[in-house]
C-alpha atoms as a PDB file:
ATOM      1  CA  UNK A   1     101.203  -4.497  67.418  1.00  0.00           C
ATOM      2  CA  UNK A   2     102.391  -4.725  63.849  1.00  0.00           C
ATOM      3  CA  UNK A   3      99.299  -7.220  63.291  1.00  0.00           C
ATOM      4  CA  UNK A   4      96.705  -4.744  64.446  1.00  0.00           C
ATOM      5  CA  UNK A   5      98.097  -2.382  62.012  1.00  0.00           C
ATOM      6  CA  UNK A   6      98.495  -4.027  59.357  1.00  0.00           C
ATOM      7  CA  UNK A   7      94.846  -4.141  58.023  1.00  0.00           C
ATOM      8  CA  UNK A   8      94.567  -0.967  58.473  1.00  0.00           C
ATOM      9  CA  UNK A   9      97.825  -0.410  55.964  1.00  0.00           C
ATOM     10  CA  UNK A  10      96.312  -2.891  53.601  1.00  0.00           C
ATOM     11  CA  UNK A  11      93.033  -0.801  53.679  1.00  0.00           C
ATOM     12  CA  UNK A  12      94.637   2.182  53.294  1.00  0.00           C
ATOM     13  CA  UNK A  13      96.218   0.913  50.331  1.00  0.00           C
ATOM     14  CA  UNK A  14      93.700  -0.442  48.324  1.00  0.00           C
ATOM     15  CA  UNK A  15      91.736   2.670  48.877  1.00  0.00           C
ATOM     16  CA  UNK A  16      94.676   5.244  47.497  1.00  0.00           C
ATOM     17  CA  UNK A  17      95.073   2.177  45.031  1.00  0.00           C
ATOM     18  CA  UNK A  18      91.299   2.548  44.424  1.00  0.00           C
ATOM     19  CA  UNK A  19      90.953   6.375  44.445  1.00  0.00           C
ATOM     20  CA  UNK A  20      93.910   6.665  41.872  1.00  0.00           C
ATOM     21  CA  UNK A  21      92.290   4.514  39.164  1.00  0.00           C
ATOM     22  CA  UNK A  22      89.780   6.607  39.431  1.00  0.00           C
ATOM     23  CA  UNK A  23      91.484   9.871  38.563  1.00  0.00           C
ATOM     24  CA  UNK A  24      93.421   8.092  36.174  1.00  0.00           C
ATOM     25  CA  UNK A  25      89.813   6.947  34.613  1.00  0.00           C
ATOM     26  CA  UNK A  26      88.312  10.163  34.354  1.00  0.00           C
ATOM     27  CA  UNK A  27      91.553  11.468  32.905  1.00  0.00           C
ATOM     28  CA  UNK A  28      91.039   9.473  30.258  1.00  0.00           C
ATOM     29  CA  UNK A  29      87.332  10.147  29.820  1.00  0.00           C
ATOM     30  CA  UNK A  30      88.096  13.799  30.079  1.00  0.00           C
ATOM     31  CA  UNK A  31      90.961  13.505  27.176  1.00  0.00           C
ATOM     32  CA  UNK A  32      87.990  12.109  25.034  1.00  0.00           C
ATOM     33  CA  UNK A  33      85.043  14.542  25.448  1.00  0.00           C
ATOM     34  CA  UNK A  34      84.092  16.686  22.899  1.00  0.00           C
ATOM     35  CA  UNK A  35      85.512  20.399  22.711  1.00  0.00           C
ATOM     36  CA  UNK A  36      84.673  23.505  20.649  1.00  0.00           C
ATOM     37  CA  UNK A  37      86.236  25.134  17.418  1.00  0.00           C
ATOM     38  CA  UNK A  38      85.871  28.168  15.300  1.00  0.00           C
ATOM     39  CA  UNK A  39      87.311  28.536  12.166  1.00  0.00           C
ATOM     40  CA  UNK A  40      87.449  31.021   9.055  1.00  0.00           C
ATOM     41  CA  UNK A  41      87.580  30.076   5.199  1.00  0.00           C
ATOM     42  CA  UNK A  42      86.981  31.540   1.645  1.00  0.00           C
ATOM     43  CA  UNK A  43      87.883  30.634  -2.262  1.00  0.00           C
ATOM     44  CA  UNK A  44      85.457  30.384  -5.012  1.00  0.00           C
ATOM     45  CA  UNK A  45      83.336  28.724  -8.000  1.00  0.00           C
ATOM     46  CA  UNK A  46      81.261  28.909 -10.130  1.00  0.00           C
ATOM     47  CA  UNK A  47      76.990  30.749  -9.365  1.00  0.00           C
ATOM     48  CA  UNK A  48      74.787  29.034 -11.690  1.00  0.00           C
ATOM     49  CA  UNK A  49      70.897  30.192 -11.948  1.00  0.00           C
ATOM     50  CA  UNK A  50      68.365  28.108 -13.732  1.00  0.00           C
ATOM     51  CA  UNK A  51      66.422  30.647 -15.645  1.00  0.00           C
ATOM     52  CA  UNK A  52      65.145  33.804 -15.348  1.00  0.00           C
ATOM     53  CA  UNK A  53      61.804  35.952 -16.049  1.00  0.00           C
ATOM     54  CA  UNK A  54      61.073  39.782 -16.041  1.00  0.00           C
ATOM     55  CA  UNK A  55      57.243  41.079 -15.838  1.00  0.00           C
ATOM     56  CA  UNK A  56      56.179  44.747 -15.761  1.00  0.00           C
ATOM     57  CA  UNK A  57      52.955  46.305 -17.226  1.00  0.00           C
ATOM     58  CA  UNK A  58      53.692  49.511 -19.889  1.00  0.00           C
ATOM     59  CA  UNK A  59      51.275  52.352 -19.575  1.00  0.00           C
ATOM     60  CA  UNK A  60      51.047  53.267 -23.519  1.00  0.00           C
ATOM     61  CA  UNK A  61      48.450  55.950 -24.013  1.00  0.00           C
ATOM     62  CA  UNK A  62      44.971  54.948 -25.394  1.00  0.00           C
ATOM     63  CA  UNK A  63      45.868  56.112 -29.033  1.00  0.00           C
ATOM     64  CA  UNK A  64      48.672  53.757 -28.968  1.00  0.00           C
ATOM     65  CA  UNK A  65      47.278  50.381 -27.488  1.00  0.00           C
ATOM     66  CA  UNK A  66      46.782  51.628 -24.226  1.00  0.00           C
ATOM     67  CA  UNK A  67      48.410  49.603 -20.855  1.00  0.00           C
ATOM     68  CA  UNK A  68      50.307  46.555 -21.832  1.00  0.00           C
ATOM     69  CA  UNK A  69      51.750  43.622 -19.874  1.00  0.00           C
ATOM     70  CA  UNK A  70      55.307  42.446 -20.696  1.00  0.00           C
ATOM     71  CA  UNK A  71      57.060  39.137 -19.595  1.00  0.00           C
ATOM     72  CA  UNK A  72      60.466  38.262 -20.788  1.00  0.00           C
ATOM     73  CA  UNK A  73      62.363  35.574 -19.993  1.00  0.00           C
ATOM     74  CA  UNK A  74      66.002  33.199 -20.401  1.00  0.00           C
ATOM     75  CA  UNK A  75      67.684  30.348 -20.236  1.00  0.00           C
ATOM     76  CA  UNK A  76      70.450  29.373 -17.367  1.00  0.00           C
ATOM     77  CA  UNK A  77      73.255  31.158 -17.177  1.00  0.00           C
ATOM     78  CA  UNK A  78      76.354  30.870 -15.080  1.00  0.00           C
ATOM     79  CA  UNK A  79      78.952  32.663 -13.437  1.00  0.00           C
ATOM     80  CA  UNK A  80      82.279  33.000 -11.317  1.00  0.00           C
ATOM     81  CA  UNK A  81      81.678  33.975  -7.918  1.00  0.00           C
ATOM     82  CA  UNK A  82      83.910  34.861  -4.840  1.00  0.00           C
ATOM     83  CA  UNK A  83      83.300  34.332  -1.444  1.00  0.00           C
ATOM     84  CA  UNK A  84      84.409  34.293   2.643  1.00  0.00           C
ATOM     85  CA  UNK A  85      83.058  33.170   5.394  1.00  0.00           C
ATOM     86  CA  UNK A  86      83.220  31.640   9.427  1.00  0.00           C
ATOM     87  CA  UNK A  87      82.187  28.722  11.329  1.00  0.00           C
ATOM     88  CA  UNK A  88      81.665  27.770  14.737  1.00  0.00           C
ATOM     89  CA  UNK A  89      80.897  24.358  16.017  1.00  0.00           C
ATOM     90  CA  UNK A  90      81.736  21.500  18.703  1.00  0.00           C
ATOM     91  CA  UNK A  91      83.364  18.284  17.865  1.00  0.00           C
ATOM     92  CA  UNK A  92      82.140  15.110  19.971  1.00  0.00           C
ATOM     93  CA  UNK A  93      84.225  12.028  21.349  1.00  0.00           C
ATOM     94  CA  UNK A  94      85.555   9.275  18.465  1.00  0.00           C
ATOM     95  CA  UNK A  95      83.210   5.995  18.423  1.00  0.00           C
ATOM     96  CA  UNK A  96      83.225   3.139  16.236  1.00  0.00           C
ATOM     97  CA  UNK A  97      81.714   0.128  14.790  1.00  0.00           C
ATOM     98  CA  UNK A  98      81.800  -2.375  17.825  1.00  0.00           C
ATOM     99  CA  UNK A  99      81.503  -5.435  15.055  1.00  0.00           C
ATOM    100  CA  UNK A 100      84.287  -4.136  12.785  1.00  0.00           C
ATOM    101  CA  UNK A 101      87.337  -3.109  15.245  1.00  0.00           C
ATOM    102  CA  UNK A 102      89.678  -2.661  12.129  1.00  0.00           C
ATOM    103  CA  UNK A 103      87.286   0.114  11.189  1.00  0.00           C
ATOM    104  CA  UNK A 104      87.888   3.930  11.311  1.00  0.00           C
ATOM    105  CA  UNK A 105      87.555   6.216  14.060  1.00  0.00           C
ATOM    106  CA  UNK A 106      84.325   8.530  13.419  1.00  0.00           C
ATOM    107  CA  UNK A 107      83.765  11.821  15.222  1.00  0.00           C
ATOM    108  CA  UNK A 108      80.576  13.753  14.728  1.00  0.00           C
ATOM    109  CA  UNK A 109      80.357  17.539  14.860  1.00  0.00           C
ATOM    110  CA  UNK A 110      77.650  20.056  14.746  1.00  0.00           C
ATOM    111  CA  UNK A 111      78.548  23.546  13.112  1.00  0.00           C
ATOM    112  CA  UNK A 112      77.133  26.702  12.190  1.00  0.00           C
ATOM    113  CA  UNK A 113      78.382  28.469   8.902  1.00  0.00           C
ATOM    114  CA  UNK A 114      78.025  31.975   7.592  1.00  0.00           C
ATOM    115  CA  UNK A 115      79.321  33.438   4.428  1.00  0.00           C
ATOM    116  CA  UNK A 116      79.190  36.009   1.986  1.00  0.00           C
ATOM    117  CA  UNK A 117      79.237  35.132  -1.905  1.00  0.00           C
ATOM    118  CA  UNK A 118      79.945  38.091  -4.386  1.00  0.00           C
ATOM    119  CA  UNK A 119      78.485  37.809  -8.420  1.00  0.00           C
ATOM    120  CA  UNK A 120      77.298  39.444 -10.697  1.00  0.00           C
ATOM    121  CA  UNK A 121      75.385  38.034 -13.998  1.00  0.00           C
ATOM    122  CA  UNK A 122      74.219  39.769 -17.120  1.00  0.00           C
ATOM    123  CA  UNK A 123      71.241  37.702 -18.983  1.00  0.00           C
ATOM    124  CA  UNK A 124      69.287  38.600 -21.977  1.00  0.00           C
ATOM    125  CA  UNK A 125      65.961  38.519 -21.893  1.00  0.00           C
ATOM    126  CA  UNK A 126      63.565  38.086 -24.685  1.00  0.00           C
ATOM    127  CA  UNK A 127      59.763  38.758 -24.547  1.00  0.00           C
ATOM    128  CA  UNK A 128      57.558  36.855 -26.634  1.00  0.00           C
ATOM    129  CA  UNK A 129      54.067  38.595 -25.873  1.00  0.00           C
ATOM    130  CA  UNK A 130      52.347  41.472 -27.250  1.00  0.00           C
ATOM    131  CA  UNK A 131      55.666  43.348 -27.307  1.00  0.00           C
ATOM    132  CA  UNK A 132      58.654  42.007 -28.902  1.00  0.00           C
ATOM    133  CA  UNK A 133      61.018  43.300 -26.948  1.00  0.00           C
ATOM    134  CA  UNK A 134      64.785  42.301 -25.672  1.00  0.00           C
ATOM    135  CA  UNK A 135      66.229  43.511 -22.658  1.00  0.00           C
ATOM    136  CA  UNK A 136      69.959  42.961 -22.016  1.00  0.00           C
ATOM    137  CA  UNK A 137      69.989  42.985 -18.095  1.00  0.00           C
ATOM    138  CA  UNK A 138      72.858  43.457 -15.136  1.00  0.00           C
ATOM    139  CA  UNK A 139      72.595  42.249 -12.001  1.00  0.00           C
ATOM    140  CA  UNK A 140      75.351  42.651  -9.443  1.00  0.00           C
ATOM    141  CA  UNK A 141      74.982  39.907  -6.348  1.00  0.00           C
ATOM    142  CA  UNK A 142      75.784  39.878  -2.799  1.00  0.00           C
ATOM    143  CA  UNK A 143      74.608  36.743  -1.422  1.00  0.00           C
ATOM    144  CA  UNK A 144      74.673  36.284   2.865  1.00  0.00           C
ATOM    145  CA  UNK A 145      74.169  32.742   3.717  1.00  0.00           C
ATOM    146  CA  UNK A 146      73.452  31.181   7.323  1.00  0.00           C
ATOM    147  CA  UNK A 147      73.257  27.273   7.805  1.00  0.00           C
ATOM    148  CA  UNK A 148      73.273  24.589  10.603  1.00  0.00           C
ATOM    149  CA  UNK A 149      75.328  21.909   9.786  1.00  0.00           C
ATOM    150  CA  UNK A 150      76.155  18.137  10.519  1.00  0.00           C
ATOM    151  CA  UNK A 151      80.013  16.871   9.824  1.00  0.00           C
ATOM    152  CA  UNK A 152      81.410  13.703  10.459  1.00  0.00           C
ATOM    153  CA  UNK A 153      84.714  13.551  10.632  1.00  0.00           C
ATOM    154  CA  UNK A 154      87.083   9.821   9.638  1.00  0.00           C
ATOM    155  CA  UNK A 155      90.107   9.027  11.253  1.00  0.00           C
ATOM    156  CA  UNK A 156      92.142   5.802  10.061  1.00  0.00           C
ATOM    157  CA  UNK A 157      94.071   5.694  13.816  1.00  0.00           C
ATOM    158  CA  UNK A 158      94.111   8.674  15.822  1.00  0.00           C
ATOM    159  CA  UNK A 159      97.971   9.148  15.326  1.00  0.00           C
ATOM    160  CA  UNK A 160      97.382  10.211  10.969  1.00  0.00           C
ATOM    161  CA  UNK A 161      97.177  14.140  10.575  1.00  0.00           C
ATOM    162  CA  UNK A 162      95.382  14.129   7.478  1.00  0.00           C
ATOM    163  CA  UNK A 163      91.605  13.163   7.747  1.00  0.00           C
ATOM    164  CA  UNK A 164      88.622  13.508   5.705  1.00  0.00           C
ATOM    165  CA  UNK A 165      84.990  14.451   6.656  1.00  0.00           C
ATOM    166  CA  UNK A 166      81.444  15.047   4.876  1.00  0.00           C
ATOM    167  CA  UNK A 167      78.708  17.161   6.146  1.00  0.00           C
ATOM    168  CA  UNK A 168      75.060  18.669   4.876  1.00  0.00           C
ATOM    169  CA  UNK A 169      73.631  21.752   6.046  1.00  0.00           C
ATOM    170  CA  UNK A 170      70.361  23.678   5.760  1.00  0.00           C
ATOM    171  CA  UNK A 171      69.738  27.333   6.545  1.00  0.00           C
ATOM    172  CA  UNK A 172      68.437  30.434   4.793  1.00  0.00           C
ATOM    173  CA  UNK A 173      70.146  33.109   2.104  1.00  0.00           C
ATOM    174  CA  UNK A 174      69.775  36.216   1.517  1.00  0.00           C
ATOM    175  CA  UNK A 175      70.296  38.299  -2.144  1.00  0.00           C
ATOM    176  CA  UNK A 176      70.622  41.450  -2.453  1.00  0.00           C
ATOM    177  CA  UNK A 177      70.423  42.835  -6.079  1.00  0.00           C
ATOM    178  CA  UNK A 178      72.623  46.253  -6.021  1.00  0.00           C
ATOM    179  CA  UNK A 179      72.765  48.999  -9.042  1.00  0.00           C
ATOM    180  CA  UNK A 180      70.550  46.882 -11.436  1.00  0.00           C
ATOM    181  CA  UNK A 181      69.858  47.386 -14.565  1.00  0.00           C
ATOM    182  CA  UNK A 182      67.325  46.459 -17.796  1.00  0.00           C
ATOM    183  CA  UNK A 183      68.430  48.065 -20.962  1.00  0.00           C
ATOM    184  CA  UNK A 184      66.097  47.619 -23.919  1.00  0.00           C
ATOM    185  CA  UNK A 185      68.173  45.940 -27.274  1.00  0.00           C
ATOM    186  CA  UNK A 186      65.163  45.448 -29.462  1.00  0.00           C
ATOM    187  CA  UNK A 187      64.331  48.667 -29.759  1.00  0.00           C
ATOM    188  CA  UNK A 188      67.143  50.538 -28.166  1.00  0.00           C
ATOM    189  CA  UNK A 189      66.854  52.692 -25.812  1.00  0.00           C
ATOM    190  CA  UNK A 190      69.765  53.780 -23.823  1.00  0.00           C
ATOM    191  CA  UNK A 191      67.962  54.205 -19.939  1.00  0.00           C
ATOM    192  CA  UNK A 192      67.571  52.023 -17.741  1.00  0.00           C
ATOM    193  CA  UNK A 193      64.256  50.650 -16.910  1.00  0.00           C
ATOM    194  CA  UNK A 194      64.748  50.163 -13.251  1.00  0.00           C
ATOM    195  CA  UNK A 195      65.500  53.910 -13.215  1.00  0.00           C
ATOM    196  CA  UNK A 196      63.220  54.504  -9.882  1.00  0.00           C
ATOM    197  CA  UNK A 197      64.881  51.810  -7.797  1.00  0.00           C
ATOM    198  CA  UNK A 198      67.844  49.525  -8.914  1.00  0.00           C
ATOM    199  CA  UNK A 199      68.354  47.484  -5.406  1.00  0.00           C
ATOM    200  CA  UNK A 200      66.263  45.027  -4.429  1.00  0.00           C
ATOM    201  CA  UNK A 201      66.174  41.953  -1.784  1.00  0.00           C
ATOM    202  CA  UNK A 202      64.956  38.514  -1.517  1.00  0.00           C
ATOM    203  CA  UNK A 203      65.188  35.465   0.872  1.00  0.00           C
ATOM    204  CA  UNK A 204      65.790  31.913  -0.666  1.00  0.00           C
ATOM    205  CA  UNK A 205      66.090  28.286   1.193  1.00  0.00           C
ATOM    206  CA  UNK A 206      69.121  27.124   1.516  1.00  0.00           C
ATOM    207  CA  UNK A 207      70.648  23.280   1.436  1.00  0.00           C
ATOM    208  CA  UNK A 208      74.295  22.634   1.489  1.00  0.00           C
ATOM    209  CA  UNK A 209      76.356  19.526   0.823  1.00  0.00           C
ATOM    210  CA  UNK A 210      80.135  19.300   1.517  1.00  0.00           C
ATOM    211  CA  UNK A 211      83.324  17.224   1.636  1.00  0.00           C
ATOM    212  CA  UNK A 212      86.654  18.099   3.096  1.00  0.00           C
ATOM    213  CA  UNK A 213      90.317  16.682   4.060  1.00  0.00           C
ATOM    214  CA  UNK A 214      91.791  17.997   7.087  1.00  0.00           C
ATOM    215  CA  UNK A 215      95.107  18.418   8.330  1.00  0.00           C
ATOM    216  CA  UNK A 216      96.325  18.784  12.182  1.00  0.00           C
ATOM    217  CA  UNK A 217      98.829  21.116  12.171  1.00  0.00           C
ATOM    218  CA  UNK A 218      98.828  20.729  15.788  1.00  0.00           C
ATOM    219  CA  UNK A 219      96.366  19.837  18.407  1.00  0.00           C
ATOM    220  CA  UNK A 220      94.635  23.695  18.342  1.00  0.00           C
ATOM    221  CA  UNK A 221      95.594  24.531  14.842  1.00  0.00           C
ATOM    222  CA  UNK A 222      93.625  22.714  11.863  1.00  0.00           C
ATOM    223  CA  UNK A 223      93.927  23.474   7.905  1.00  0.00           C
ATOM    224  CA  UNK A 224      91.450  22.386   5.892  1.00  0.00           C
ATOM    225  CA  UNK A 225      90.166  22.404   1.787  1.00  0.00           C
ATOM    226  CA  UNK A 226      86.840  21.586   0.478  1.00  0.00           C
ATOM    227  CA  UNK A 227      84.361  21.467  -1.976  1.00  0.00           C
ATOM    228  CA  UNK A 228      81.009  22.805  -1.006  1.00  0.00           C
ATOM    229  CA  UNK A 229      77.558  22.438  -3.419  1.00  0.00           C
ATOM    230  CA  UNK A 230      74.878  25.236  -2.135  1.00  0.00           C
ATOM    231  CA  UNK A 231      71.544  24.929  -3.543  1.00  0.00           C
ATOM    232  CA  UNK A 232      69.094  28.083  -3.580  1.00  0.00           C
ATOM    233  CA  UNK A 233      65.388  27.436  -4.375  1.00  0.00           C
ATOM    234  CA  UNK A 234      64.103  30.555  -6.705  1.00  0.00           C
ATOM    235  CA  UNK A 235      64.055  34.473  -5.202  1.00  0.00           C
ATOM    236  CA  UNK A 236      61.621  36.901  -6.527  1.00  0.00           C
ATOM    237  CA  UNK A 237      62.973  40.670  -6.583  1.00  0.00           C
ATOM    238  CA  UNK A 238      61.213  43.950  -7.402  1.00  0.00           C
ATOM    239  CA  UNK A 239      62.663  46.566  -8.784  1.00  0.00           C
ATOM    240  CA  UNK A 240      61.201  49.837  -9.508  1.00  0.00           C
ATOM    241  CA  UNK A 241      59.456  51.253 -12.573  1.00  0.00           C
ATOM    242  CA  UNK A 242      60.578  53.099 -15.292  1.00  0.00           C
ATOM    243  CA  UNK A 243      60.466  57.243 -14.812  1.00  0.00           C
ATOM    244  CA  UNK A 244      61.768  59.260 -17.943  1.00  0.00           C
ATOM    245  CA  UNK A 245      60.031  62.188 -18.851  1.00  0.00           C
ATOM    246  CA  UNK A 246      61.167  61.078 -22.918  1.00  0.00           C
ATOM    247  CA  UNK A 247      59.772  57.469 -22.227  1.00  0.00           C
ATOM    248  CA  UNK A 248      56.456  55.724 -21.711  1.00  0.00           C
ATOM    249  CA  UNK A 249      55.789  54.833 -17.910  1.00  0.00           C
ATOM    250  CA  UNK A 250      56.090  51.511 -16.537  1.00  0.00           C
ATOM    251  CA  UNK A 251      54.836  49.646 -13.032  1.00  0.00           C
ATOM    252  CA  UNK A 252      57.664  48.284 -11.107  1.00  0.00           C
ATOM    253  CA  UNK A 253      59.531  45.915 -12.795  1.00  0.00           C
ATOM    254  CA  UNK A 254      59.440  42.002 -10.720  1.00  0.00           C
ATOM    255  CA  UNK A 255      62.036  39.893 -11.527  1.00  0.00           C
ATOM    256  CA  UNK A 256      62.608  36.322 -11.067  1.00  0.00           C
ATOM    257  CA  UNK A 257      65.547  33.873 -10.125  1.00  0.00           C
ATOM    258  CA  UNK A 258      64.870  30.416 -10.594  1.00  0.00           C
ATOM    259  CA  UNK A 259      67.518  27.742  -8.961  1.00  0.00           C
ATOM    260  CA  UNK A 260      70.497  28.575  -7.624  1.00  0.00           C
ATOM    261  CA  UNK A 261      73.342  25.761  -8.082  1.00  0.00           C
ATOM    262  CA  UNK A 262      76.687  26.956  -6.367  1.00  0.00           C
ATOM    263  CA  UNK A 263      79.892  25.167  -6.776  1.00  0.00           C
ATOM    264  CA  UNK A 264      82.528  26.244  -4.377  1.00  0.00           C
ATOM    265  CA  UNK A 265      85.779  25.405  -3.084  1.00  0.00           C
ATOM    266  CA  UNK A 266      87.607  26.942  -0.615  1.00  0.00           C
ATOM    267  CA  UNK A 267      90.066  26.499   2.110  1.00  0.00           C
ATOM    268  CA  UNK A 268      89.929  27.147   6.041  1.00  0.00           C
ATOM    269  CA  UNK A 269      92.087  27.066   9.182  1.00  0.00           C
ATOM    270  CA  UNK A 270      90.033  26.176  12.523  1.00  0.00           C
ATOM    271  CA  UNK A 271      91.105  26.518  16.400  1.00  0.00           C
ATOM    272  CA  UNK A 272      89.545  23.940  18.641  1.00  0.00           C
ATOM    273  CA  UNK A 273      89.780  24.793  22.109  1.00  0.00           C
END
């Protein structure tokens, strides 16, 4: 009797032998899938713009030289600039170079960013056409940035806390100009030129290069610091025209941003699911 049954045992065995390296297989597959995060960060740096240029056309009676175009313009100019934002994104499985098995553990992640920046810059612009005039300018910034973003993440073994990562991004910006103002120097004249409308918006490409060290508080909780470069190709605002009933009428005023270089650093803590 014992005979018959025991292939049956055996059988039974290897099977529950069989299904349990199974579960014990996709244990360990499932302990290595990627997972979500979200995270929140903010510091600051430094808002650098390239140049900038003012155009507007004056409407000086006939007796007086009649309508007249004006373009000013200035050098660079840079300033300190605040800023906060969030981030969500999903962090993939490790992998690593199959040749080099003393290399480090890589982990890819794909992330979404958006962030306010606060500025404000004061340029002076001189004109050198018909009229020689100098215009000592304000504009307050509020920048809103949204960009798509690549990370990869290094890990020396999987048991160090501390790990650092790169990433580059590309999105859009945009920059709202809020209670401007153009004040002329050269001659003075104490109103402001963009009297009719001092706010004014524009949209700007965005590219974004950061690195970062991490550290894993626990397995949910993650602090990080980085440095963050944001590039800004030029924005082109218009503000309104000048409207005094002691001053010479104006057209809207159109002013314009070139580059935008951004240094930032800031620091974060993330949740991963």
């Amino acid at each position: 009797m014992f005979k018959k049954v025991l292939p049956f045992i055996a059988l039974s065995c290897i099977s529950l032998f069989g299904a349990k390296e199974t579960k014990s297989s996709t244990a360990e597959q499932s302990e290595d899938t990627g997972h979500f995060y979200a995270g929140v960060f903010g510091g600051g740096g430094g808002f650098g713009i390239s140049n900038f240029r003012q155009t507007g056309t004056v409407f000086f009676p006939a007796a007086s030289g009649g309508t007249t175009g004006v373009t000013a313009t200035s050098g660079g100019r840079t300033t300190g600039a605040g800023f906060v934002g969030l981030q969500v994104g999903y962090l993939w499985h490790s992998f690593q170079d199959e040749k080099n098995p003393n290399s480090w553990l890589m982990k890819p992640a794909l992330e979404f960013e958006g962030y306010y920046i606060g500025t404000s810059t004061k340029p002076v612009l001189g004109s050198r056409t018909a009229l020689a005039n100098r215009f000592q300018n304000k504009f307050p910034i509020n920048a809103g940035t949204l960009l798509a973003s690549g990370v990869l993440h290094f890990y020396e073994n999987e048991d160090v806390r501390f790990h650092p990562y790169l990433g580059g991004a590309v999105g859009a910006a945009v920059l709202t100009a809020h209670d401007a103002s153009s004040f002329l120097v050269l001659p003075t004249q104490p109103s402001n030129n963009f009297s009719s409308n001092t706010t004014a918006t524009a949209w700007s490409f965005a590219a974004q290069a950061k690195v970062g060290l991490m550290f894993d508080f626990n397995e949910q909780f993650k602090i990080f610091a980085e440095y963050r470069f944001l590039y800004l190709t030029p924005a082109n605002f218009d503000f309104g025209s000048t409207r005094y009933s002691a001053t010479t009428t104006t057209s809207n005023w159109k002013v314009r941003f070139g580059n935008m270089y951004i240094n930032l650093g800031d620091i974060g803590v993330a949740y991963h699911f």
